[in-house]
N, C-alpha and C. Protein backbone atom coordinates (compact mmCIF):
# COMPACT_ATOMS: atom_id res chain seq x y z
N UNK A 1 -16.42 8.94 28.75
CA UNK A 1 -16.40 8.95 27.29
C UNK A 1 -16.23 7.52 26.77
N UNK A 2 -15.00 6.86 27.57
CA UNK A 2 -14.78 5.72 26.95
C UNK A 2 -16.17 4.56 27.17
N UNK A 3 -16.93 4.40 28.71
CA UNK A 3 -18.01 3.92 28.67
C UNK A 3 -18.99 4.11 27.88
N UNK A 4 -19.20 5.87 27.54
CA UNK A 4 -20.44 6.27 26.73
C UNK A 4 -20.19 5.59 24.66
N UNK A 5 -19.27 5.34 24.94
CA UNK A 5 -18.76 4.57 23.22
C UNK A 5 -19.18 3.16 23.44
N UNK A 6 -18.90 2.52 24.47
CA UNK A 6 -18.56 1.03 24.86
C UNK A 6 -20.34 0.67 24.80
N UNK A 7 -21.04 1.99 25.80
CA UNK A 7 -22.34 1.24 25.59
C UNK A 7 -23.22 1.43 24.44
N UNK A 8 -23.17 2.24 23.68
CA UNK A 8 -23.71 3.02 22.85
C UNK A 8 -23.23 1.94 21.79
N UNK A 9 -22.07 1.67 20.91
CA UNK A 9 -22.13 0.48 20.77
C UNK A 9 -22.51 -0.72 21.06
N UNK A 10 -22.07 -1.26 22.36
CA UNK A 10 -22.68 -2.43 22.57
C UNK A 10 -24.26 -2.62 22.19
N UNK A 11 -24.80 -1.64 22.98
CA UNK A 11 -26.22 -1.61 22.91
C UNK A 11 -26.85 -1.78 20.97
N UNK A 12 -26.40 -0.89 20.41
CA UNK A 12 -26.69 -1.01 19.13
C UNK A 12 -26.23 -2.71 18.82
N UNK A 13 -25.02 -3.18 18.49
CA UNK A 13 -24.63 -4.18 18.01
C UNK A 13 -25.62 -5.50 18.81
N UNK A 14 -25.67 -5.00 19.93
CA UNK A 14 -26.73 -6.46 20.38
C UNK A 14 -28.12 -6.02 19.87
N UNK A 15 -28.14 -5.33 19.78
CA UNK A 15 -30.07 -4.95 19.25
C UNK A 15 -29.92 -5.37 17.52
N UNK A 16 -28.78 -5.15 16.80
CA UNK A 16 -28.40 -5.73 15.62
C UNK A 16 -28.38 -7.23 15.18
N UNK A 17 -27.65 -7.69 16.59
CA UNK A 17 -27.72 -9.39 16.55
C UNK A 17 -28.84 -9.90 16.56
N UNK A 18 -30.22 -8.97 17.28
CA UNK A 18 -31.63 -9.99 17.59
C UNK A 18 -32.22 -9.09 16.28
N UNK A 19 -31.65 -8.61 15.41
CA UNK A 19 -32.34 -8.29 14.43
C UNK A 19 -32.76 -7.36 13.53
N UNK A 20 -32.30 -6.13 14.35
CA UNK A 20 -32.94 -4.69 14.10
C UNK A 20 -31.97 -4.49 13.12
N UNK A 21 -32.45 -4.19 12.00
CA UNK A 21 -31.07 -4.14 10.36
C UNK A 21 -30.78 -2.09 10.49
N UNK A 22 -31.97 -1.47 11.59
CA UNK A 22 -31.26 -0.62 11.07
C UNK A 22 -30.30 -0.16 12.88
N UNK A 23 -30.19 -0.88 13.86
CA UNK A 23 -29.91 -0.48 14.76
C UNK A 23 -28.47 -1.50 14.66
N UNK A 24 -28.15 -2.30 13.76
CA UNK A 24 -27.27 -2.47 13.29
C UNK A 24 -26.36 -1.90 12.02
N UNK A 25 -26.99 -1.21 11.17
CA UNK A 25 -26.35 -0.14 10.33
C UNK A 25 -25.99 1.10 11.26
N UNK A 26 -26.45 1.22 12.24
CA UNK A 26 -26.12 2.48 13.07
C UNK A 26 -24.71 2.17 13.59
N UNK A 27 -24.52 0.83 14.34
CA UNK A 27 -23.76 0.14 14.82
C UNK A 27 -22.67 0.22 13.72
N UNK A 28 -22.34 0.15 12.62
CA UNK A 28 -21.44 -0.14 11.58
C UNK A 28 -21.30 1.07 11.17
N UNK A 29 -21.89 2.07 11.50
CA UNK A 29 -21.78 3.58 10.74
C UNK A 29 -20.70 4.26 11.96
N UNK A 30 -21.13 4.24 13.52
CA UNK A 30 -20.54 3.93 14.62
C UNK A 30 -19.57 3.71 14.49
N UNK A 31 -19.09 1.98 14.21
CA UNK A 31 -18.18 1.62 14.77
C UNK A 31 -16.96 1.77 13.74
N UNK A 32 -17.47 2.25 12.17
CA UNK A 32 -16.26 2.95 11.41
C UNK A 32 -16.01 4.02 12.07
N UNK A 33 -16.14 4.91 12.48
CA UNK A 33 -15.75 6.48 13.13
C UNK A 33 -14.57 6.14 14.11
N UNK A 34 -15.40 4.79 14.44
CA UNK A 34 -14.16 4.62 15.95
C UNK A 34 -13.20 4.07 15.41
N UNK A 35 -13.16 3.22 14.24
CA UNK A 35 -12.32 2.11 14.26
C UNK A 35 -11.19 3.22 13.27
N UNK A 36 -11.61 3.93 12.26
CA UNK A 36 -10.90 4.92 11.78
C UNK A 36 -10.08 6.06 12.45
N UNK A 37 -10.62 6.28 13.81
CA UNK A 37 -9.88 7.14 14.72
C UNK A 37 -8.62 6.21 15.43
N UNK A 38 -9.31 5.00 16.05
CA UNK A 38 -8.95 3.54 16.71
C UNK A 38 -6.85 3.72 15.58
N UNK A 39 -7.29 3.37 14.45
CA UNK A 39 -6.50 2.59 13.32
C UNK A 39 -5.40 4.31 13.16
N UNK A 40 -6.37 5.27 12.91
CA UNK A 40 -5.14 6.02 12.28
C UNK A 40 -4.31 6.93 12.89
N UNK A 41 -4.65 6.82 14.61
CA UNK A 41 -3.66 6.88 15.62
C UNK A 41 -2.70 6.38 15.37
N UNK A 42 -2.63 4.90 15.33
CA UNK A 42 -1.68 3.66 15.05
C UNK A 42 -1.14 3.65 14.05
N UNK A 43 -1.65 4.31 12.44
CA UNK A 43 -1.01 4.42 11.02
C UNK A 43 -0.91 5.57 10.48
N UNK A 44 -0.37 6.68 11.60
CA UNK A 44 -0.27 7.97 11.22
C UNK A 44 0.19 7.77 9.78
N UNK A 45 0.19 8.54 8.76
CA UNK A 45 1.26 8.54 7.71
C UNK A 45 0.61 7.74 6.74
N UNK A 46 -0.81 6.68 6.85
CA UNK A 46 -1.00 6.10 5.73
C UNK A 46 -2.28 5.88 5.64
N UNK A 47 -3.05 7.46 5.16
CA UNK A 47 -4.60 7.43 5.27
C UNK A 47 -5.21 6.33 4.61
N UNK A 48 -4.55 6.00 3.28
CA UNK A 48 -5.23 4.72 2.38
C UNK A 48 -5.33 3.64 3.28
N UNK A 49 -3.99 2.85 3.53
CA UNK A 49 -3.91 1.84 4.27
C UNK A 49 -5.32 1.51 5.63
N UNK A 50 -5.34 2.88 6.12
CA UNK A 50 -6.71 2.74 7.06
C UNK A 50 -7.66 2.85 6.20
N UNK A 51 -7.53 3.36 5.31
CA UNK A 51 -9.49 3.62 5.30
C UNK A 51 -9.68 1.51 4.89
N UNK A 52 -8.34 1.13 4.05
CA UNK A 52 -8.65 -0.35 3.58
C UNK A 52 -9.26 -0.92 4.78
N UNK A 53 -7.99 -0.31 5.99
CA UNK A 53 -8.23 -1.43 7.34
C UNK A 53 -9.93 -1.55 7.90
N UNK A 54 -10.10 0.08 7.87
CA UNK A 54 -11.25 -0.34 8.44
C UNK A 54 -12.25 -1.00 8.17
N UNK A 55 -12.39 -0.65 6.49
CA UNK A 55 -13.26 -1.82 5.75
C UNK A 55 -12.63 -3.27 5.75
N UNK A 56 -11.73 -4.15 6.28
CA UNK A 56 -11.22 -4.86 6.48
C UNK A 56 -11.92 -5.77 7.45
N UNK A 57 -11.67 -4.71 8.97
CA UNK A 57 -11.73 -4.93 9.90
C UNK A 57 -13.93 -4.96 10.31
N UNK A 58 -14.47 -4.35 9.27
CA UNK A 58 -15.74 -4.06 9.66
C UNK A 58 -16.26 -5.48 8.81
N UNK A 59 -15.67 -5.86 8.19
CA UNK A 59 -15.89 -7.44 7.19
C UNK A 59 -16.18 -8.24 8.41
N UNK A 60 -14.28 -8.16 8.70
CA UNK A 60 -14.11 -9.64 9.99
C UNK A 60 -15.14 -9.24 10.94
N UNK A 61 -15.31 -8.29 11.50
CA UNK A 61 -16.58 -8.90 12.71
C UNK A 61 -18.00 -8.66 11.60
N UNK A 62 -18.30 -8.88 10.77
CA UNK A 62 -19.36 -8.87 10.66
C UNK A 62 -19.66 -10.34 10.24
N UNK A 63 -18.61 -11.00 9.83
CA UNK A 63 -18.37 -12.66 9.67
C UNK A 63 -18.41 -13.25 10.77
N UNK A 64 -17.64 -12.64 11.53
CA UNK A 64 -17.63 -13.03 12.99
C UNK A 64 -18.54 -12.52 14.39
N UNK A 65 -19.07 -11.95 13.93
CA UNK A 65 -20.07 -11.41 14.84
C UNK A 65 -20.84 -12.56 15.94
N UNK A 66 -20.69 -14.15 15.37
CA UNK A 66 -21.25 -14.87 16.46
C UNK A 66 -20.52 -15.00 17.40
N UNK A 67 -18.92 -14.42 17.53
CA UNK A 67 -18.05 -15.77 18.12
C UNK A 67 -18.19 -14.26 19.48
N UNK A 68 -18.78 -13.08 19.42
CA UNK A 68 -18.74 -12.10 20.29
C UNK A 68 -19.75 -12.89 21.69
N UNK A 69 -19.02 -12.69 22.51
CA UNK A 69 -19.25 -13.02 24.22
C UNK A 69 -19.95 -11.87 24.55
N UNK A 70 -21.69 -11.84 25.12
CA UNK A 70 -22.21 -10.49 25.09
C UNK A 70 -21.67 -9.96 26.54
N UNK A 71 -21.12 -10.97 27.28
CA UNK A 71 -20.88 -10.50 28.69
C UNK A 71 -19.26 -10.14 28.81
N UNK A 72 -18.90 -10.01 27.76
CA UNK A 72 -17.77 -9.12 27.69
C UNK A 72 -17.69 -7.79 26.62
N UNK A 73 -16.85 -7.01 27.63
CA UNK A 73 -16.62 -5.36 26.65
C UNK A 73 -16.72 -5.58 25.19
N UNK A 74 -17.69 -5.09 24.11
CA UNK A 74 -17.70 -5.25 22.66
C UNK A 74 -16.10 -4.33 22.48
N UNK A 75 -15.74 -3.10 22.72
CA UNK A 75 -14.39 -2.29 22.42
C UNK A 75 -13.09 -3.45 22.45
N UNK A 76 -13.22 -4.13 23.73
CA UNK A 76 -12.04 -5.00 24.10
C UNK A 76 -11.93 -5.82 22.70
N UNK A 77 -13.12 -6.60 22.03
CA UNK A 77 -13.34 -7.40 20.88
C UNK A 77 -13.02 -7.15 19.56
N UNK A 78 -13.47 -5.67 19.46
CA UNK A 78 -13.37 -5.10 18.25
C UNK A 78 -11.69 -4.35 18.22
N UNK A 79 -11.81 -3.98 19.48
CA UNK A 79 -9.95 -3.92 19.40
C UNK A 79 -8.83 -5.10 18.99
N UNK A 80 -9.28 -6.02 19.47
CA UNK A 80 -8.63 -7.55 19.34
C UNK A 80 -8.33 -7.55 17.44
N UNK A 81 -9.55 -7.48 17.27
CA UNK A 81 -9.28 -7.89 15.85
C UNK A 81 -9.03 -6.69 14.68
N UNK A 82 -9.03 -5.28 15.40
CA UNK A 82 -8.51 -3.90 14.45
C UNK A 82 -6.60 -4.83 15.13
N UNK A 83 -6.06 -5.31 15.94
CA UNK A 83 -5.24 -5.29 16.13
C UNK A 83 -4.60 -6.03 15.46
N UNK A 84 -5.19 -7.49 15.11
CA UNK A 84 -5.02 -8.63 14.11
C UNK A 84 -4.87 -8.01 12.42
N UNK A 85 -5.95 -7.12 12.21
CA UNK A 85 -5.80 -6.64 10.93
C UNK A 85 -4.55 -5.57 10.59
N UNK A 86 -4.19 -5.12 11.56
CA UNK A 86 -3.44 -4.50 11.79
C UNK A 86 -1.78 -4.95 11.40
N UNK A 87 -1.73 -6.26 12.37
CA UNK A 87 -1.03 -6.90 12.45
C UNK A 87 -0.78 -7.41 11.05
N UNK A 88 -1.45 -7.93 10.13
CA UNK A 88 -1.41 -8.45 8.90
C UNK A 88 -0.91 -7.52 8.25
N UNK A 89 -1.23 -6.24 7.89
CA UNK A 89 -0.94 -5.33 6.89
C UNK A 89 0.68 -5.30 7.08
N UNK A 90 0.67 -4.72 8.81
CA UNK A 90 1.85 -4.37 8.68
C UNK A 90 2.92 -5.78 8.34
N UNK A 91 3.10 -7.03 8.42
CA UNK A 91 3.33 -8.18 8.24
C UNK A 91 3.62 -7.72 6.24
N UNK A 92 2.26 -7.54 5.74
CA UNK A 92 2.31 -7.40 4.39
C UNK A 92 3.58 -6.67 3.75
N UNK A 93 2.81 -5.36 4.61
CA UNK A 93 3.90 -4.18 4.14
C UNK A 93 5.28 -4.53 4.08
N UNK A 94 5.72 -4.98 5.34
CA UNK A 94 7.52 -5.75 5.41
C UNK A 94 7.64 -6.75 4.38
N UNK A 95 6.97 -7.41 3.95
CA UNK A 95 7.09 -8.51 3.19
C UNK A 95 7.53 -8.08 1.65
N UNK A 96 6.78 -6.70 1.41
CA UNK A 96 6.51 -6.10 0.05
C UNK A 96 8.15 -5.22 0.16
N UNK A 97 8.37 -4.42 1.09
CA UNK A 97 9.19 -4.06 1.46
C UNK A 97 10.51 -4.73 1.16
N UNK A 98 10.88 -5.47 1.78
CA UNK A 98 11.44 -6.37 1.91
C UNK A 98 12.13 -6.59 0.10
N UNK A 99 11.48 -6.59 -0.45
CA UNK A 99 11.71 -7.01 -2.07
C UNK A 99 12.02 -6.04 -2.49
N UNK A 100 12.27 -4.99 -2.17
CA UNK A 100 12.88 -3.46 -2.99
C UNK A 100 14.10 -3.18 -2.29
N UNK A 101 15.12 -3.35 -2.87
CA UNK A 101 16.14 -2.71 -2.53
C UNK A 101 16.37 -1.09 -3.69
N UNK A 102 17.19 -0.46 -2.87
CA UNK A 102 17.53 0.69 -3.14
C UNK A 102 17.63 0.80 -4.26
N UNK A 103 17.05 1.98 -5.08
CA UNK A 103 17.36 1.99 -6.53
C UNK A 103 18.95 2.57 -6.37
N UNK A 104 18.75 3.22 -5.55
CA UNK A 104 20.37 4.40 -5.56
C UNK A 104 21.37 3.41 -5.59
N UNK A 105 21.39 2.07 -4.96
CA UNK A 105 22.86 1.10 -5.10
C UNK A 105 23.13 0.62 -5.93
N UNK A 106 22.63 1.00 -7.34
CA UNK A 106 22.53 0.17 -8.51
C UNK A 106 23.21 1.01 -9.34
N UNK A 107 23.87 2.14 -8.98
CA UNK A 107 24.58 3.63 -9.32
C UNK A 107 25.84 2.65 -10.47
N UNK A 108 26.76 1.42 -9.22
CA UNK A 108 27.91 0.82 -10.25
C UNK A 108 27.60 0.07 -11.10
N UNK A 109 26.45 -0.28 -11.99
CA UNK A 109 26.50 -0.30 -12.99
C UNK A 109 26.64 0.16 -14.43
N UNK A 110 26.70 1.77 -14.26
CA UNK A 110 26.52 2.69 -14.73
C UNK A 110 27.96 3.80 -14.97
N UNK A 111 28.90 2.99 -14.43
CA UNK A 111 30.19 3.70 -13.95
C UNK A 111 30.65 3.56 -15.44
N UNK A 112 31.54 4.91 -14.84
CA UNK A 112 32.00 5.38 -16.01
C UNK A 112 33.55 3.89 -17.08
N UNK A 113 33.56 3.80 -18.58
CA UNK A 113 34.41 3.12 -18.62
C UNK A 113 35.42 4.57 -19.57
N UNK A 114 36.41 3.05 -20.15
CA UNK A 114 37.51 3.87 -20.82
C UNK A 114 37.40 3.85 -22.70
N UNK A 115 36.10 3.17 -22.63
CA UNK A 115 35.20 2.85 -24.11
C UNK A 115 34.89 4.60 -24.02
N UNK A 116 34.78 4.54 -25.80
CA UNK A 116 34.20 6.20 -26.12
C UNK A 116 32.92 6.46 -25.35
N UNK A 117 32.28 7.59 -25.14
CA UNK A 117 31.17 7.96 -25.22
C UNK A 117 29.87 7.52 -25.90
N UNK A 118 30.53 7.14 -27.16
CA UNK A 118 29.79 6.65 -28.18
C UNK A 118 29.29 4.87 -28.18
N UNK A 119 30.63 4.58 -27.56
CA UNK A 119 30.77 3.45 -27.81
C UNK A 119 29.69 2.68 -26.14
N UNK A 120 29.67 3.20 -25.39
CA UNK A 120 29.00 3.06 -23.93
C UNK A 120 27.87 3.34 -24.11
N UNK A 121 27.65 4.56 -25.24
CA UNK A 121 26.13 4.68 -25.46
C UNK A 121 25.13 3.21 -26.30
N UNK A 122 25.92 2.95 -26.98
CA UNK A 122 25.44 1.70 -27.85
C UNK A 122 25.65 0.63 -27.20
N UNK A 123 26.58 0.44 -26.16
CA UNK A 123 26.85 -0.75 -25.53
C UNK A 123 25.48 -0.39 -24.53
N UNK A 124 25.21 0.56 -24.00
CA UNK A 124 23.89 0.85 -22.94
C UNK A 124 22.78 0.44 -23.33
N UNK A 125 22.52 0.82 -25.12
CA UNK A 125 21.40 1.12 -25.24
C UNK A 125 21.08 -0.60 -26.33
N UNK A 126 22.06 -1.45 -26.37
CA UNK A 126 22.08 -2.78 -26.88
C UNK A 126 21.67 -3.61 -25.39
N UNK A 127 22.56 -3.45 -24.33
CA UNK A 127 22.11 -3.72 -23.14
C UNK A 127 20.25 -3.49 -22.84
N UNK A 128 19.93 -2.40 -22.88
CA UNK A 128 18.37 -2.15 -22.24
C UNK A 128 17.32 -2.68 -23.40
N UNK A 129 17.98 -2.81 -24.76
CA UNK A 129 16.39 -3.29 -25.33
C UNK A 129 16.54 -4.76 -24.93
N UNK A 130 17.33 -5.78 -24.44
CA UNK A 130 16.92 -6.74 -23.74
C UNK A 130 16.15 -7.12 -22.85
N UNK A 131 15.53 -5.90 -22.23
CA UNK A 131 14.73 -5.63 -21.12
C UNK A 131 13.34 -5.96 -21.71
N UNK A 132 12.56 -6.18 -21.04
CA UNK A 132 10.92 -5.53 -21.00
C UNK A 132 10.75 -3.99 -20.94
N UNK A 133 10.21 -3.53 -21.78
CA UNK A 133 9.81 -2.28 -22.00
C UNK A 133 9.02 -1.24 -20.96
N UNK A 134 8.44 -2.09 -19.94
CA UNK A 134 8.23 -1.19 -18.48
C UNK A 134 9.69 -1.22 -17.59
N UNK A 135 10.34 -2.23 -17.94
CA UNK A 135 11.59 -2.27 -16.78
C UNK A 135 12.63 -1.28 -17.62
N UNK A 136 12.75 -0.76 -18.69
CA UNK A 136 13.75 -0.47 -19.76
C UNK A 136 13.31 1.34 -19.77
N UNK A 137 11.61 1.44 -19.30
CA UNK A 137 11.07 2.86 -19.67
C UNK A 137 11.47 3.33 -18.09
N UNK A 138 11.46 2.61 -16.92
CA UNK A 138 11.68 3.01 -16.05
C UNK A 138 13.25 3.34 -15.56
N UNK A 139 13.77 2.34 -16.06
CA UNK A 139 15.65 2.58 -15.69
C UNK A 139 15.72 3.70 -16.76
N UNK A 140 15.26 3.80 -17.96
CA UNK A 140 15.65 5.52 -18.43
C UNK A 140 15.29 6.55 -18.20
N UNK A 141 14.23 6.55 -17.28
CA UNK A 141 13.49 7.95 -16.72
C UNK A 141 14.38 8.01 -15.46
N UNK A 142 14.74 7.08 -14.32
CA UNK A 142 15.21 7.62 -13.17
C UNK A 142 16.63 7.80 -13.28
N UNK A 143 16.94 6.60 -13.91
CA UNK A 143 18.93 6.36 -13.87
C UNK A 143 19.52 6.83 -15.00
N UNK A 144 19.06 7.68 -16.21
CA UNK A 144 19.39 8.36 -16.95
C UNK A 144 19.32 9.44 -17.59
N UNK A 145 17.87 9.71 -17.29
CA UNK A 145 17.46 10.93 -17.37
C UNK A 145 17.35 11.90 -16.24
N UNK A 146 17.38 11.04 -14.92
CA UNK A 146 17.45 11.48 -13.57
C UNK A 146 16.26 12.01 -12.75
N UNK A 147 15.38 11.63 -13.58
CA UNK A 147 13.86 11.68 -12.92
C UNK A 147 13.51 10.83 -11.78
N UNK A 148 12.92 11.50 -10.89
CA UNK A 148 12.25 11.46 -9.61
C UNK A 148 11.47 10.07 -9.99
N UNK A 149 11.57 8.99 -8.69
CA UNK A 149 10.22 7.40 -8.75
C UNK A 149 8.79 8.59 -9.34
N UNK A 150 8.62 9.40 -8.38
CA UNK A 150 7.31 9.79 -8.73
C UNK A 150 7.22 10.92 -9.86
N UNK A 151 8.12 10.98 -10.32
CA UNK A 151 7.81 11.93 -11.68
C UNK A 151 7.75 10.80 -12.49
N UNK A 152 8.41 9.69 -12.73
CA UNK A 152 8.32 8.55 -13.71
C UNK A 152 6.93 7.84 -13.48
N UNK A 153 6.48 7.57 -12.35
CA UNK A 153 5.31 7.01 -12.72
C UNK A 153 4.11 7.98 -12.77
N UNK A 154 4.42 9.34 -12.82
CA UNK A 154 3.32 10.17 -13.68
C UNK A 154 3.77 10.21 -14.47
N UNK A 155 4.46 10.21 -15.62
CA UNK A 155 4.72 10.23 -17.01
C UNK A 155 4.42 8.80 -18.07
N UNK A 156 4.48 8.01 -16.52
CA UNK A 156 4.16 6.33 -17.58
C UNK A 156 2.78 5.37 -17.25
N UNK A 157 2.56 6.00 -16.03
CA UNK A 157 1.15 5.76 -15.48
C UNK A 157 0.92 4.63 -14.88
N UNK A 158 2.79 4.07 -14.47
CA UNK A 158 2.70 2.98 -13.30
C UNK A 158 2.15 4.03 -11.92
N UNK A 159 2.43 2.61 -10.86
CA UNK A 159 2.56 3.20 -9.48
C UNK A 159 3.88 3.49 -9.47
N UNK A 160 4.21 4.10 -7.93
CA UNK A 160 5.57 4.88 -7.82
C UNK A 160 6.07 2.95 -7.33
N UNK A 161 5.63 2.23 -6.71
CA UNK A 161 5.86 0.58 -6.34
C UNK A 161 6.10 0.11 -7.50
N UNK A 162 5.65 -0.07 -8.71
CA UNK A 162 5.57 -0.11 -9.96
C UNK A 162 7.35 -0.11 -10.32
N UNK A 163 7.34 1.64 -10.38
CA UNK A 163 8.59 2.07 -10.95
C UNK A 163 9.78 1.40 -10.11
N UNK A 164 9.27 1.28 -9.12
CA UNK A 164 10.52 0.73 -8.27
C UNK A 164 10.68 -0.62 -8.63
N UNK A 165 9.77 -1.47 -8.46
CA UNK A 165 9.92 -2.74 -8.56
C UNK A 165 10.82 -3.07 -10.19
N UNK A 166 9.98 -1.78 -11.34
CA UNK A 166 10.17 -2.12 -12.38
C UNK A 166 11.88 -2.09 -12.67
N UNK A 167 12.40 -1.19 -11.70
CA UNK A 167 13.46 -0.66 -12.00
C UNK A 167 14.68 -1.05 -11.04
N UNK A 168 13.81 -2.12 -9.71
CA UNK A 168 15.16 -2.93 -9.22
C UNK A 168 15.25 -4.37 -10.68
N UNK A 169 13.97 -4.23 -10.53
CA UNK A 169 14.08 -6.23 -11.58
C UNK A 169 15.30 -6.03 -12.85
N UNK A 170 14.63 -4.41 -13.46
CA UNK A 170 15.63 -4.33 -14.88
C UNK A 170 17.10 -4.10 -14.61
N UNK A 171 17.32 -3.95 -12.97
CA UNK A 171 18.85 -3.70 -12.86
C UNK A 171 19.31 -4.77 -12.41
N UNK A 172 18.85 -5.91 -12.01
CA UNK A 172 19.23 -6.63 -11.61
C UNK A 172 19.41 -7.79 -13.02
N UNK A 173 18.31 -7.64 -13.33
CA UNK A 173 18.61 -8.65 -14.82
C UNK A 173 20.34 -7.81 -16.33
N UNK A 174 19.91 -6.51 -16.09
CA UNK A 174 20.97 -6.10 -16.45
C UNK A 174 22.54 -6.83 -15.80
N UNK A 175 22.39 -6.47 -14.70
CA UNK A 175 23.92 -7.28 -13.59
C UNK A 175 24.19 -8.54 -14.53
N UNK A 176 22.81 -9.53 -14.33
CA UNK A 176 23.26 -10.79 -14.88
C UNK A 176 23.60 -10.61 -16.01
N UNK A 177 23.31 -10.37 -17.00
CA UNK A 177 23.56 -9.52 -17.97
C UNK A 177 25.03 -9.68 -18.59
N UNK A 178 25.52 -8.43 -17.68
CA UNK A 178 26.81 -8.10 -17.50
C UNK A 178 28.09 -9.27 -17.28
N UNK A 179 27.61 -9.59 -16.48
CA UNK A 179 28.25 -10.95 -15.21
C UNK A 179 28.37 -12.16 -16.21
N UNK A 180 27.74 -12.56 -16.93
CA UNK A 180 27.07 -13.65 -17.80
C UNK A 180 28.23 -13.10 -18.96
N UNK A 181 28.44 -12.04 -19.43
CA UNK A 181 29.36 -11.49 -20.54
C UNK A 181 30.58 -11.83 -20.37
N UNK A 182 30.81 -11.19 -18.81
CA UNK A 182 32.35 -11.21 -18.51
C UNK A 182 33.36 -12.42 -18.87
């Protein structure tokens, strides 16, 4: 099986290189099937992320298609660089990651005082129109109204990344906020 892919590709992709545009569209029609099976072994859990990769990954060798050695395995090659692309995303992903902390730890700002009801409400709501109005719509849908990341960004028509981001930045500028008062 694994030979009958290796040549069946190869064969197409070199008949592509000397020219044949459609024995090279075969080759690229091909080698998405594989590279999509290849990729979402490896990214169970994030159909988008592959379908990007593979169009990613079908770019780079098609840019790179000279630097291919015909006397070596085309799979070994095209693996190399689903692995590189691979490698990047996930690189990305941590990076993006990385910048969201927990909305849930942002709970003690919110603690209860010994000011009225009334008086915490106006002190809250003098506090949030300082905000930007996506960071201000999002801290009142999750942290006050108690709505779900993803019920808030169907109601406001961010992403659920969106709401998060929107809603660590506005708690964090709130802190300073606070801190800056004291």
């Amino acid at each position: 099986m694994v030979a009958d892919v290796e040549a069946a590709l190869k064969g197409l992709f070199l008949q592509g290189l000397g020219g044949d545009a459609a024995a090279y569209r075969a080759f690229l029609d091909q080698l998405s099937r594989h590279l999509r099976a290849f990729l979402a072994r490896r990214l169970f859990g994030w159909p988008d992320d592959v379908e990007d990769l593979v169009q990613e990954c079908l770019l780079a060798m098609h840019n790179q298609r000279h630097t291919y050695q015909s006397d070596q395995p085309l799979t070994a090659w095209v693996h190399a660089i689903a692995r590189y692309k691979m490698i990047d995303l996930l690189r990305a992903k941590s990076v993006r990651e990385a910048l969201h902390d927990s909305i849930d730890d942002a709970d003690d700002l919110f603690a209860d005082d010994e000011a009225s009801p009334g008086e915490a409400r106006r002190d809250l709501q003098t506090l949030l129109a300082t905000l930007p109005e996506r960071q201000r719509e999002a801290i009142v849908r999750t942290k006050l109204e108690g709505l779900s990341v993803a019920e808030t960004a169907s109601l406001t028509g961010m992403s659920e990344s969106a709401v998060k981001v929107n809603v660590h930045r506005g708690l964090k500028a709130l802190a300073a906020s606070i801190k800056g008062a004291a």
